[in-house]
Protein backbone atom coordinates (compact mmCIF):
# COMPACT_ATOMS: atom_id res chain seq x y z
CA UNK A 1 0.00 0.00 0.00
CA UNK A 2 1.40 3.58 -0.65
CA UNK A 3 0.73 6.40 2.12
CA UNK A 4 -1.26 8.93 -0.36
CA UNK A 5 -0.31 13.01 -0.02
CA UNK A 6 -3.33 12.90 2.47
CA UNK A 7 -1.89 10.77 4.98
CA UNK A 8 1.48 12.50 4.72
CA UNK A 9 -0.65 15.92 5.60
CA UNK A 10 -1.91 14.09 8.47
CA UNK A 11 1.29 12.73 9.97
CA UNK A 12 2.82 16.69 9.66
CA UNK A 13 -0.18 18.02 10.83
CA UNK A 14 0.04 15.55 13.95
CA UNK A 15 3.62 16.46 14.49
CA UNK A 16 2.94 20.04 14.31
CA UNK A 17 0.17 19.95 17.36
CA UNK A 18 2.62 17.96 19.20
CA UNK A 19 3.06 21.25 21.92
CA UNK A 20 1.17 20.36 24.77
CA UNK A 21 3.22 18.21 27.73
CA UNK A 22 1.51 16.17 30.88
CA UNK A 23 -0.49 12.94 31.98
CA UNK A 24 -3.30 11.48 29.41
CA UNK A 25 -7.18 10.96 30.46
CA UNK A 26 -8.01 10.63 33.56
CA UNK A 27 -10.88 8.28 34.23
CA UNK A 28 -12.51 6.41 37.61
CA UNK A 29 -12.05 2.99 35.40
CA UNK A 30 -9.02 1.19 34.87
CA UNK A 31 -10.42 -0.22 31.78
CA UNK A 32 -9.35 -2.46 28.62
CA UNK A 33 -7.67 -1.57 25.06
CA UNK A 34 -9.97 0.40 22.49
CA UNK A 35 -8.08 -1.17 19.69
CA UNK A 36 -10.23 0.75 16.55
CA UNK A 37 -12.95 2.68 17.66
CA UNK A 38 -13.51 4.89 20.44
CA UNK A 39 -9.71 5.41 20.84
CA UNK A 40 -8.92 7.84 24.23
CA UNK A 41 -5.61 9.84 24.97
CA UNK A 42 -4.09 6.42 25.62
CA UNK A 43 -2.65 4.76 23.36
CA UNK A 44 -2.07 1.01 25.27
CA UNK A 45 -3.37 1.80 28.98
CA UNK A 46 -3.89 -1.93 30.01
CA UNK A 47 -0.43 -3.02 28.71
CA UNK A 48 1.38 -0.19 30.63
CA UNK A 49 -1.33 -1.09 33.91
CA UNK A 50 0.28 -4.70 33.37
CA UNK A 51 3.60 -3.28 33.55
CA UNK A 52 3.04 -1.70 36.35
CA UNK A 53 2.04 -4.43 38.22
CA UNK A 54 5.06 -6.43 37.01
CA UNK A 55 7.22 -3.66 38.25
CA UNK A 56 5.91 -2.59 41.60
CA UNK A 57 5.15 -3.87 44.54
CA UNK A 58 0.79 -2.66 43.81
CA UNK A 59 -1.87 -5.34 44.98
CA UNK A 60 -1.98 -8.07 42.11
CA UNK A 61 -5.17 -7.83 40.79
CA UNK A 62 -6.51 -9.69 36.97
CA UNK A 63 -9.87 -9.00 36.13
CA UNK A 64 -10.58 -5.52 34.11
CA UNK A 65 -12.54 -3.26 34.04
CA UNK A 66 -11.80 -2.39 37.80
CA UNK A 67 -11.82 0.69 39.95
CA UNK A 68 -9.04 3.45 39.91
CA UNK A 69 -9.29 3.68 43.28
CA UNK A 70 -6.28 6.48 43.48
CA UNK A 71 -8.26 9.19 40.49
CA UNK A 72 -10.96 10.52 43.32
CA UNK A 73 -8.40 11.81 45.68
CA UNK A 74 -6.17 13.40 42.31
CA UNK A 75 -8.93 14.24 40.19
CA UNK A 76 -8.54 17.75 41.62
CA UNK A 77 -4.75 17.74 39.85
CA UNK A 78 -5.60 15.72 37.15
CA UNK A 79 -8.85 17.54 35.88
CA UNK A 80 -7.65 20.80 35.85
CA UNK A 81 -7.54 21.41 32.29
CA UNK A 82 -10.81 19.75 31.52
CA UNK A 83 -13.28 21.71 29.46
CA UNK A 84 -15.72 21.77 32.99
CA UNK A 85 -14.51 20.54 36.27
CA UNK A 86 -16.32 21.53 39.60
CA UNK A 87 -16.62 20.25 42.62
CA UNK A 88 -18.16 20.49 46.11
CA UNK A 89 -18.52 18.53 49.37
CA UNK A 90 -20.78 16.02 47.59
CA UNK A 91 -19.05 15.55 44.61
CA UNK A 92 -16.61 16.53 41.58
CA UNK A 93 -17.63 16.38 37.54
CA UNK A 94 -15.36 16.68 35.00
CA UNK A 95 -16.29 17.04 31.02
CA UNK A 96 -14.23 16.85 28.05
CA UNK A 97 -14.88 17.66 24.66
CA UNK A 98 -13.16 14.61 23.05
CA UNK A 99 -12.75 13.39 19.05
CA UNK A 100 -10.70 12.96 16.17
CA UNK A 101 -9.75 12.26 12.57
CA UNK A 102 -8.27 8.65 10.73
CA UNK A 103 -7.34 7.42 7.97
CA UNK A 104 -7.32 3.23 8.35
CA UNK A 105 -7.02 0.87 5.07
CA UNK A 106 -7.31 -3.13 5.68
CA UNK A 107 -6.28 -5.56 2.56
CA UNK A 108 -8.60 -8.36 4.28
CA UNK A 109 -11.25 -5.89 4.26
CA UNK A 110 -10.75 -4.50 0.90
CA UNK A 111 -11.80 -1.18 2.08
CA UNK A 112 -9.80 2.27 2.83
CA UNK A 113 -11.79 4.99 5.60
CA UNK A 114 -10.77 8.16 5.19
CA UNK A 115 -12.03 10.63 6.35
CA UNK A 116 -13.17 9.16 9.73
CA UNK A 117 -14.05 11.71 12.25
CA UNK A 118 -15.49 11.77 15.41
CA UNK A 119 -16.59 13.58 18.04
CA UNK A 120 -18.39 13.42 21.68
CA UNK A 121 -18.72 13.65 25.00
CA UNK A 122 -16.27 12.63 27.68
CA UNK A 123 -17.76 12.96 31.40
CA UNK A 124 -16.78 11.86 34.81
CA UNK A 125 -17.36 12.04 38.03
CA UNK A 126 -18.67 10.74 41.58
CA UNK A 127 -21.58 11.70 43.86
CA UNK A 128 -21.02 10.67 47.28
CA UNK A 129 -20.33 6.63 46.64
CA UNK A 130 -21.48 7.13 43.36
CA UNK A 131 -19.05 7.06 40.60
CA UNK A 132 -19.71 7.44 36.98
CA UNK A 133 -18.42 7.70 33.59
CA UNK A 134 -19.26 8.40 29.30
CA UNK A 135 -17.86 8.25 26.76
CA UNK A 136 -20.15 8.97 23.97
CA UNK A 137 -19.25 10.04 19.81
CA UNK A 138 -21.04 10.02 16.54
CA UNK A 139 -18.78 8.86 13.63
CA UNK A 140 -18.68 10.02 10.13
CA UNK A 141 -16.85 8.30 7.42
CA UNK A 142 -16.24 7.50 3.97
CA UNK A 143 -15.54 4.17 2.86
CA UNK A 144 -13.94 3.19 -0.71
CA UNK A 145 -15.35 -0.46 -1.00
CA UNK A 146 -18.74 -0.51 -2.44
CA UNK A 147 -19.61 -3.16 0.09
CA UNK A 148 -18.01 -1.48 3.22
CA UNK A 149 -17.56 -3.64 6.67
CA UNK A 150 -17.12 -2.45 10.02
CA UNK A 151 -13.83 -1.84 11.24
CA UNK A 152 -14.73 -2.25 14.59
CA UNK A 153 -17.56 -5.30 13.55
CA UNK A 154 -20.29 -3.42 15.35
CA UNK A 155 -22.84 -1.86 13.21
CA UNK A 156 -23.02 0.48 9.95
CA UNK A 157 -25.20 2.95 8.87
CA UNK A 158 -25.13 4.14 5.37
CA UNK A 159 -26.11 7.47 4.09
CA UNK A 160 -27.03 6.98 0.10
CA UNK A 161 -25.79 9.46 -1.60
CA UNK A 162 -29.48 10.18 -3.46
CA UNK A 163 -30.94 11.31 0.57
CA UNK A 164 -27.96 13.70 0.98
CA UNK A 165 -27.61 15.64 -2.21
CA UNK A 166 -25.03 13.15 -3.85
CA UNK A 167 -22.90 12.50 -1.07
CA UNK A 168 -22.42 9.29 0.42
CA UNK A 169 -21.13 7.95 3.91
CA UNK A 170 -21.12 5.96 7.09
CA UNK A 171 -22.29 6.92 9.78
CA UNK A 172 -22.90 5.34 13.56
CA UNK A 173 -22.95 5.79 17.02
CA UNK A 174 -20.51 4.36 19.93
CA UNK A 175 -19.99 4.78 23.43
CA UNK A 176 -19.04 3.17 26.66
CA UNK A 177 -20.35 3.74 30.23
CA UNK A 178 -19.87 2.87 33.60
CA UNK A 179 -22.04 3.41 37.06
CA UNK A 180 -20.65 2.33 40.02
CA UNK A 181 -22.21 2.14 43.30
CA UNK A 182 -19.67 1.55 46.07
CA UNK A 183 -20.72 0.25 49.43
CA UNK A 184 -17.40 -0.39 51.17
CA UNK A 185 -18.06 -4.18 51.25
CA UNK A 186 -18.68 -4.24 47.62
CA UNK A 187 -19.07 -2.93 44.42
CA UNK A 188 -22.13 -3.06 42.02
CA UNK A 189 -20.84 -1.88 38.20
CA UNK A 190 -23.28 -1.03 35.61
CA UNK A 191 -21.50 -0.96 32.33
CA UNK A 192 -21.33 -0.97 28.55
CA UNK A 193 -17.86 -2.55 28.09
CA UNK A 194 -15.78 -5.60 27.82
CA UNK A 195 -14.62 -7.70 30.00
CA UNK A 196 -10.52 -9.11 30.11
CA UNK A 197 -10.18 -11.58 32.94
CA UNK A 198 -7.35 -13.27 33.91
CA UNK A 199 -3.22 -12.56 33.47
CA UNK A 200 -2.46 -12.72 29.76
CA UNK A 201 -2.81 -9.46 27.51
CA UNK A 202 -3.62 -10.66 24.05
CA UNK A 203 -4.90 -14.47 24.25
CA UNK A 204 -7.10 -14.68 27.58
CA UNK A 205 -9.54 -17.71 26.85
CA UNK A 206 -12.14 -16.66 29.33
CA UNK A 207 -12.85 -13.28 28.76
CA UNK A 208 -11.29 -11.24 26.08
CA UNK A 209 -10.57 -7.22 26.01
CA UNK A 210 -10.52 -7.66 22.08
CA UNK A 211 -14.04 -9.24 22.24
CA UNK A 212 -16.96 -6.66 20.43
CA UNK A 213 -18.28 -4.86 23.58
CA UNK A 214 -21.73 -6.05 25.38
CA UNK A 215 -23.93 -4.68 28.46
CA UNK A 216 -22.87 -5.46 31.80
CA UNK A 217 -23.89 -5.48 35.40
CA UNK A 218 -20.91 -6.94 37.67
CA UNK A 219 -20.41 -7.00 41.44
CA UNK A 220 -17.13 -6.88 42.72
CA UNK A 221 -16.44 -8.45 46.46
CA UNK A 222 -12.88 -8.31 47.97
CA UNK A 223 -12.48 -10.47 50.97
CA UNK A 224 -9.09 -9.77 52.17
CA UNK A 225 -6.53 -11.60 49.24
CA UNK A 226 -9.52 -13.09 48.01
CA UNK A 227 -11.37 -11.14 45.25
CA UNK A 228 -14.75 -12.50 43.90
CA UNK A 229 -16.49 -11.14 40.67
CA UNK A 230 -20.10 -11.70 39.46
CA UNK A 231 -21.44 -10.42 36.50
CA UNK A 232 -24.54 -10.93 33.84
CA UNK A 233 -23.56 -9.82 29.85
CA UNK A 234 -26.29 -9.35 27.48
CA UNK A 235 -25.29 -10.81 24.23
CA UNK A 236 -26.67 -10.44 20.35
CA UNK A 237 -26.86 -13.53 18.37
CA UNK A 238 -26.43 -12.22 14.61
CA UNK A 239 -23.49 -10.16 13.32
CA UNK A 240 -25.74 -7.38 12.52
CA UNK A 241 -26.86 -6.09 15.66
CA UNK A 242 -30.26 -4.36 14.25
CA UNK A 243 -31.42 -8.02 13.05
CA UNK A 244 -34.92 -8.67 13.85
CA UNK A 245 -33.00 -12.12 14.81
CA UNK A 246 -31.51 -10.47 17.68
CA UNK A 247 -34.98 -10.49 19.56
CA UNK A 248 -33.72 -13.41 20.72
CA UNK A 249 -31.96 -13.93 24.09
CA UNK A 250 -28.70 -14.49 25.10
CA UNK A 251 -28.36 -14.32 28.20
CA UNK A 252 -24.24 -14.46 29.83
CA UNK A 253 -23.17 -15.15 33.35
CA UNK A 254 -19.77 -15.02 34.72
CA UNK A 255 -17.79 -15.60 37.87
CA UNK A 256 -14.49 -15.27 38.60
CA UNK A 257 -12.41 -15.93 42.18
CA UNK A 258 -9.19 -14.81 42.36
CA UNK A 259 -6.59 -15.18 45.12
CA UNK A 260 -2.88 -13.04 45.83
CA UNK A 261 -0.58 -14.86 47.52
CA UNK A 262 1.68 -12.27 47.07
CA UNK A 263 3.90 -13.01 44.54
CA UNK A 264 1.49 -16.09 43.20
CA UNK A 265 -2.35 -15.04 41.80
CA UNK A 266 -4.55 -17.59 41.27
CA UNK A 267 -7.93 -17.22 39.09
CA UNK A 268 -11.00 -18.88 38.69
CA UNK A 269 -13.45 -18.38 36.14
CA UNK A 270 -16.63 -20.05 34.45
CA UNK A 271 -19.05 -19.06 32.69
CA UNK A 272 -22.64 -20.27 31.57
CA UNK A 273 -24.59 -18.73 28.40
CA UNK A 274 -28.60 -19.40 28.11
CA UNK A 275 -29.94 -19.18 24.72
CA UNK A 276 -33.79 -17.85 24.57
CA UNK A 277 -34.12 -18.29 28.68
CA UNK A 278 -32.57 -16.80 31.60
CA UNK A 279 -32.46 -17.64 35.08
CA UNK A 280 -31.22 -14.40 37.10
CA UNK A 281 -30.41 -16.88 39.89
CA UNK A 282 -27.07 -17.51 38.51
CA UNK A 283 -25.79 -13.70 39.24
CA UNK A 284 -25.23 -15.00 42.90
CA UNK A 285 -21.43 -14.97 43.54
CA UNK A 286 -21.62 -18.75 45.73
CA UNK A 287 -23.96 -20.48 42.44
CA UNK A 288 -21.17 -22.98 40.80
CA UNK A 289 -22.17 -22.36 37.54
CA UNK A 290 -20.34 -25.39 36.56
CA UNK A 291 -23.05 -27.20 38.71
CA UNK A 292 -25.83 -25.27 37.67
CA UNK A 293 -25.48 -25.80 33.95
CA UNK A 294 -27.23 -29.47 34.78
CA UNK A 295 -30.19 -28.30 35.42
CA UNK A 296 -31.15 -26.71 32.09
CA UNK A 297 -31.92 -28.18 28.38
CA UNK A 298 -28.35 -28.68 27.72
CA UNK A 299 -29.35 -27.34 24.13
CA UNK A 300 -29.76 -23.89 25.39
CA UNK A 301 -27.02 -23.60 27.55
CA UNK A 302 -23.09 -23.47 27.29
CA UNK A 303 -20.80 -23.41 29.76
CA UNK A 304 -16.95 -22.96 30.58
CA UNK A 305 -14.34 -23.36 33.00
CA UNK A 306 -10.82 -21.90 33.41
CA UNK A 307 -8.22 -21.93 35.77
CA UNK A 308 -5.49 -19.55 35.55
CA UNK A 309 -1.76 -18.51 37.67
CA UNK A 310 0.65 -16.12 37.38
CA UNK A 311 3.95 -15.53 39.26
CA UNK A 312 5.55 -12.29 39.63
CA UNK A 313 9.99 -11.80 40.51
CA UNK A 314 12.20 -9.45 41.07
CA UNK A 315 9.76 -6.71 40.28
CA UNK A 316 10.65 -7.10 36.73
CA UNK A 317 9.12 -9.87 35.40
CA UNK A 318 5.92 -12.20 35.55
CA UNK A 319 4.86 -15.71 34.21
CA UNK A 320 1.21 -16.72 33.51
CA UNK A 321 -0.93 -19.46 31.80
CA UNK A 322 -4.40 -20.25 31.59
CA UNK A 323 -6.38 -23.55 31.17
CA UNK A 324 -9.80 -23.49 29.49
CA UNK A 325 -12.13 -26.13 29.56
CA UNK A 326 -15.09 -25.79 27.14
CA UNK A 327 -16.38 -29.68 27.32
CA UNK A 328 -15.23 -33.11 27.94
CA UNK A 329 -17.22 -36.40 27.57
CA UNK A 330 -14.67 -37.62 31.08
CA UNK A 331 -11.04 -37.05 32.14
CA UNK A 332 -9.87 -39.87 29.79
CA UNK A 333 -11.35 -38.53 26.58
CA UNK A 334 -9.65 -34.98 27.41
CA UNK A 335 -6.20 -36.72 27.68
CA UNK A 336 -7.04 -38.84 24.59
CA UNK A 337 -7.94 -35.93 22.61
CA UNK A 338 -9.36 -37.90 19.99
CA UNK A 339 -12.64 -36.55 19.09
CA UNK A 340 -14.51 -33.47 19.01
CA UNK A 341 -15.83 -33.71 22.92
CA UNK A 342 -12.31 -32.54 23.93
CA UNK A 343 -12.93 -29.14 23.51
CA UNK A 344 -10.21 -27.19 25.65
CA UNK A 345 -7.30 -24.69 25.54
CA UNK A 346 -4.31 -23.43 26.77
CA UNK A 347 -1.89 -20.33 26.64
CA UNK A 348 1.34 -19.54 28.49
CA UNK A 349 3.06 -16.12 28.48
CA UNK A 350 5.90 -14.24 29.88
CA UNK A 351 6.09 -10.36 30.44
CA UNK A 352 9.68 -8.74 31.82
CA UNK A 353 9.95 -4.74 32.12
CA UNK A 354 11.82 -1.75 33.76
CA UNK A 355 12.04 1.52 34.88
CA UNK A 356 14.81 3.97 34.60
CA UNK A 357 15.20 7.68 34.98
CA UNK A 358 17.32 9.20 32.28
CA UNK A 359 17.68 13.15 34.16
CA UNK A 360 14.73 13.33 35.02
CA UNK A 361 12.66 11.56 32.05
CA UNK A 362 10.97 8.49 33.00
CA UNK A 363 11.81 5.71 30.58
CA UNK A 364 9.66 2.05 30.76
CA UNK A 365 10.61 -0.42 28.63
CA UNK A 366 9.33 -4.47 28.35
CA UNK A 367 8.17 -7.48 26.53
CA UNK A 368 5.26 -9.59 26.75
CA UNK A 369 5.39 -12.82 25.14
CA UNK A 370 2.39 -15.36 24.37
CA UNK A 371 1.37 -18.88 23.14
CA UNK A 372 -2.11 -19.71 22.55
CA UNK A 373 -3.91 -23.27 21.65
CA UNK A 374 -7.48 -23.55 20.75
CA UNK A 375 -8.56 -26.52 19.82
CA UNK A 376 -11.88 -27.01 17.75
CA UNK A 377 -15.22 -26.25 18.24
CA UNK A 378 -13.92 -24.59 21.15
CA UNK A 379 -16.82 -21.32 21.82
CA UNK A 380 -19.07 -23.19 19.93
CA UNK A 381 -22.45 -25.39 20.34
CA UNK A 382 -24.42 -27.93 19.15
CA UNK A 383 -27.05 -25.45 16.91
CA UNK A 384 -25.73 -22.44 15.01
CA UNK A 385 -26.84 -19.12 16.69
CA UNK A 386 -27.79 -20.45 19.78
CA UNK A 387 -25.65 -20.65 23.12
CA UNK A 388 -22.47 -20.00 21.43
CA UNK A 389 -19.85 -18.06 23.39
CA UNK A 390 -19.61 -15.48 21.59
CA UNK A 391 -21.27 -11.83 20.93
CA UNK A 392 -22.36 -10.60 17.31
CA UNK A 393 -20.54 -13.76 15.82
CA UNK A 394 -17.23 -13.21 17.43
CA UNK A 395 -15.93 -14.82 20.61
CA UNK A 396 -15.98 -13.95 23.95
CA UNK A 397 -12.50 -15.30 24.46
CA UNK A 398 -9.24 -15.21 22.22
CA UNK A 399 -10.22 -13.60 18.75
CA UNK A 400 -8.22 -16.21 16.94
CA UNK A 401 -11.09 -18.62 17.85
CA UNK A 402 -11.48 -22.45 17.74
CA UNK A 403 -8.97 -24.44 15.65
CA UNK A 404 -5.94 -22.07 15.99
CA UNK A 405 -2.49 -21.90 17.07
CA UNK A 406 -1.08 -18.02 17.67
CA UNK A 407 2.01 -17.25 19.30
CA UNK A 408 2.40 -12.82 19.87
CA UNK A 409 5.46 -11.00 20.67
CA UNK A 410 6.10 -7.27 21.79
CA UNK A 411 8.67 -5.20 22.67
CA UNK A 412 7.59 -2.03 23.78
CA UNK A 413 8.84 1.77 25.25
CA UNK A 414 7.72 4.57 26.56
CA UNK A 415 9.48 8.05 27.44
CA UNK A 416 7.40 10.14 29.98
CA UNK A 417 3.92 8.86 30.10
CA UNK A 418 3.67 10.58 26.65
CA UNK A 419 6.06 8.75 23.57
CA UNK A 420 5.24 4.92 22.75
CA UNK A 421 7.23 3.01 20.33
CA UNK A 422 6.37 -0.67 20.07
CA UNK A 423 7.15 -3.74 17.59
CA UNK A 424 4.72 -6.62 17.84
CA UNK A 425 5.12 -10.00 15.89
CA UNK A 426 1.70 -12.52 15.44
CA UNK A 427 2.46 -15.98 14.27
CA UNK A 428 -1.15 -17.31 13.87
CA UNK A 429 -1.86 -20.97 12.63
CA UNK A 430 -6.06 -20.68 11.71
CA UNK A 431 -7.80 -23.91 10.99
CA UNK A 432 -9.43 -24.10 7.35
CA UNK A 433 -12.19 -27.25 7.53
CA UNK A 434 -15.38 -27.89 9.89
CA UNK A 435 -15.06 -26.63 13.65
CA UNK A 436 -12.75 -23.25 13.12
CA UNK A 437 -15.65 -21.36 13.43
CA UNK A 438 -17.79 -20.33 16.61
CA UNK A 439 -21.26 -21.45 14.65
CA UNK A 440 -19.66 -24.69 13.23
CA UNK A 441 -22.56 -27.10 15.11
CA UNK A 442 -21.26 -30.03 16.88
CA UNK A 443 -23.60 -33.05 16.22
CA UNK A 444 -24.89 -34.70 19.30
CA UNK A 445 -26.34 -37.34 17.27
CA UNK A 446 -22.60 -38.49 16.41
CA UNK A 447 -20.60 -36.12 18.31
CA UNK A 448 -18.33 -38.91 20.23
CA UNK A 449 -17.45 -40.19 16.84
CA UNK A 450 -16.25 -37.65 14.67
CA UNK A 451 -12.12 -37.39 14.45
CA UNK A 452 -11.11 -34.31 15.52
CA UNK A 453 -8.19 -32.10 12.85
CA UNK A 454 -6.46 -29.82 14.70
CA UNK A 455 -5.40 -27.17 12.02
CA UNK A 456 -5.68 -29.87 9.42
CA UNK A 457 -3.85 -27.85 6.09
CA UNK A 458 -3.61 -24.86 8.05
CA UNK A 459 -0.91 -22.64 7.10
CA UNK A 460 1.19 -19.95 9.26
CA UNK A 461 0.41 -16.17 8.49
CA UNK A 462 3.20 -13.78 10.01
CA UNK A 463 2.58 -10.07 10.44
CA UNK A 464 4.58 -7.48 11.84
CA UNK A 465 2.95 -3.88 13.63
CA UNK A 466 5.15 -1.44 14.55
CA UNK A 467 3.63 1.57 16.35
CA UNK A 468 4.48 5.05 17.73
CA UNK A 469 2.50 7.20 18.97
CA UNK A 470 2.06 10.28 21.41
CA UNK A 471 -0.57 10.79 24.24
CA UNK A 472 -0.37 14.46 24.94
CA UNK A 473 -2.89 16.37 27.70
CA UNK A 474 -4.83 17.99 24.65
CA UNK A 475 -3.70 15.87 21.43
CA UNK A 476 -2.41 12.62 20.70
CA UNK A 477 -1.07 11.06 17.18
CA UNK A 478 -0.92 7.26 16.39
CA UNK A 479 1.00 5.71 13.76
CA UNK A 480 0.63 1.47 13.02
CA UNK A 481 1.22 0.20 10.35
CA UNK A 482 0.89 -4.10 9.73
CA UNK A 483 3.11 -5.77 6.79
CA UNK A 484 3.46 -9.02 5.45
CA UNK A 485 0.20 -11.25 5.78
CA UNK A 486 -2.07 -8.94 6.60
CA UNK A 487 -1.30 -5.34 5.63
CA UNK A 488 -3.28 -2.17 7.12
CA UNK A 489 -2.53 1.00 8.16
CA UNK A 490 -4.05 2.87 10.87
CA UNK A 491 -3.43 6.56 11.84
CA UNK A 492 -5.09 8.59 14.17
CA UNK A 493 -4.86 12.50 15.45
CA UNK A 494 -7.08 13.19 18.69
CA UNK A 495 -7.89 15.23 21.18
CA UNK A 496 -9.56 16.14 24.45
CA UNK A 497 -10.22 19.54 25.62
């Protein structure tokens, strides 16, 4: 792909603005990656909130999104240059004006965006034990495929060009939101977001940050070490998320129970998705939903459980893995691994990083290193569109999906909260025949035996992505480009005022 006289404008233009110093958005949430859409200040705030808690001595804590317990006490600092920030003895709010302009091209998708702007609303703030955040913005684009897709794989709305005086684009809505009620003992989250449980970065099994983002209600309990999550997810069946289809329900629980040790975190999770039915019942924290699952048509229900552990050393490294079971006939079918029954998965990562002061610059380096396995018909079910784990047809877990083999590498920098430079490597293996797929069916009729291909004539794709980029206090510029298999660029200009 060539970088057209437009994108070069862009880049100087970005450079130019490139004036104002300080910290990047403040927000009550500690929160997972906005990798398209809905992009913030922050360029990578999860993988620099994992480094810190390889490289500290913080409370080790794996489940996302989670309080920022530390922003009410500095909002007063932190907010000063918002757009409207008051406070009283009740309460503080803070609003931003908050948008931008990008240019992204994708060879799978056949499609270039350019212009895509956006702009919104970014409000904070806490009432008493009440805190709350938005972020709302209407997009405009133009697309140059004829058939365009969503970058971001939630919905589209096309203006034709004969209702808008012979001008055609895209246009759609996104936000994310979060109301928190905090009662000392607990926390009750209600949310549009996504949830990332669990120590890895780019491959958890459970619960993804790269999954398409769903409604939420959560409650949080910490019990000493012991944390313990509960949380109900409202799913859509179809891709298309304005589908009549998607009147029907699909219905997610989760619970996760996670215990420091201090240097050693251990992490429960499972999960249990209902398929036109619901049974609030399972939002109680103590319900095994492991358990539970037997006492429902096992055609409209799907379940999953994962155990996960990470070690931290030194205060400069940290070693995790994760086992996901999706379904096993017994213990001796999962250790044969011979038919389709076996449906499991495993990943194992590494992540080492440092601080150093250079003057009095503040200069973080690291490298987070990953292995995934997914067998087949992992996330899927025994009807299409039914109790599939998964939201608008892509999982809730790893986004490589059943049948797949991926392997992610990334060496990354950053100078004074505000310069990122990073180069990450993907090795994926993606299976090509029956049960790569989240709505491949497995039979019951036959299911014990069918031979199960694990990447059967797949064949390994390689990309490369590196990024820079620059989170200012008003303006930040991103730069990514991805070569070799799967070439895109994506550049971005923002800002919050």
């Amino acid at each position: 792909m060539i970088v057209s006289f437009k994108i070069k404008l862009i880049l100087f233009a970005g450079l130019i603005m490139l004036v104002s110093i300080g910290a990047s958005a403040a927000t009550p949430i500690i929160g997972a990656e906005r990798s398209v859409n809905l992009k913030t200040i922050e360029t990578t705030p999860l993988l620099y909130e994992y480094h810190r808690l390889t490289t500290t001595d913080t409370k080790l804590l794996y489940y996302y999104p989670r309080r920022d317990s530390s922003w009410r006490n500095n909002q007063k600092q932190e907010e000063k240059s918002a757009l409207l920030h008051f406070e009283n003895k009740h309460g503080a709010l803070a609003a931003s004006l908050i948008g931008g302009i990008d240019y992204r091209s994708s060879e799978s998708l056949s499609d270039t965006v350019f212009p895509s702007v956006d702009g919104g609303l970014y409000l904070r703030g806490f009432i008493d034990s009440v805190e709350f955040m938005l972020d709302a913005r209407i997009y405009n684009e133009r697309h140059s495929s004829k058939t365009p897709q969503s970058f971001d794989r939630e919905f589209l709305e096309r203006q034709r060009e004969e209702n808008n005086s012979g001008f055609e684009y895209i246009s759609y809505a996104r936000y994310r939101a979060h109301f928190s009620l905090n009662m000392g003992f607990a926390r009750l989250d209600f949310a549009r977001d996504v949830m990332h449980w669990g120590p890895a970065y780019y491959n958890n099994l459970s619960l993804n940050q790269f999954a398409v983002p769903y409604n939420t209600m959560s409650l949080e309990l910490q019990l000493g070490p012991l944390s313990v999550i509960s949380f109900y997810g409202d799913l859509h069946i179809f891709p298309n998320s304005m589908s009549m289809q998607n009147k029907m329900d699909r219905n997610l629980y989760g619970h996760r129970y996670e215990l420091n040790l201090g240097t050693w975190v251990l992490g429960v999770s499972e999960l249990q998705v209902l398929y036109d039915n619901n049974r609030p019942w399972l939002f109680v924290p103590v319900v095994p939903l492991f358990m539970e699952k037997g006492n429902y048509s096992e055609n409209s229900n799907n379940g999953s459980l994962s155990f996960d552990a990470a070690y931290h050393f030194l205060k400069m490294g940290r070693v995790y893995t994760e086992f996901f079971l999706d379904d096993m006939e017994s213990p001796i079918s999962l250790i044969r691994n011979d038919n389709i029954e076996a449906k499991w998965a495993w990943l194992a990562g590494f992540q080492l990083g440092r601080d150093f002061f250079l003057g009095r610059h503040l200069l973080e380096i690291g490298s987070i290193a990953e292995y995934a396995r997914i067998e087949p018909y992992v996330y899927s079910h025994f009807h299409p569109n039914t109790a599939q784990l998964a939201h608008l047809g892509y999982p809730l877990g790893s986004q490589s999906g059943p049948n797949s083999q991926t392997i992610d590498w990334n060496v990354y920098a950053r100078l004074d909260s505000r310069w990122n430079a990073s180069l990450h490597s993907r090795w994926l293996w993606k299976g090509i025949d029956y049960g790569s797929a989240v709505n491949d069916t497995t039979p019951k009729s036959n299911h014990m035996n069918l031979p199960k291909k694990f990447l059967d004539g797949a064949k390994m794709e390689y990309s490369l992505s590196p990024t820079l980029s620059y989170d200012g206090q008003f303006v930040s510029f991103l730069l990514q480009l991805t070569l070799f298999n799967e070439k895109k660029i994506f550049t971005r200009l923002g800002f919050k005022w």
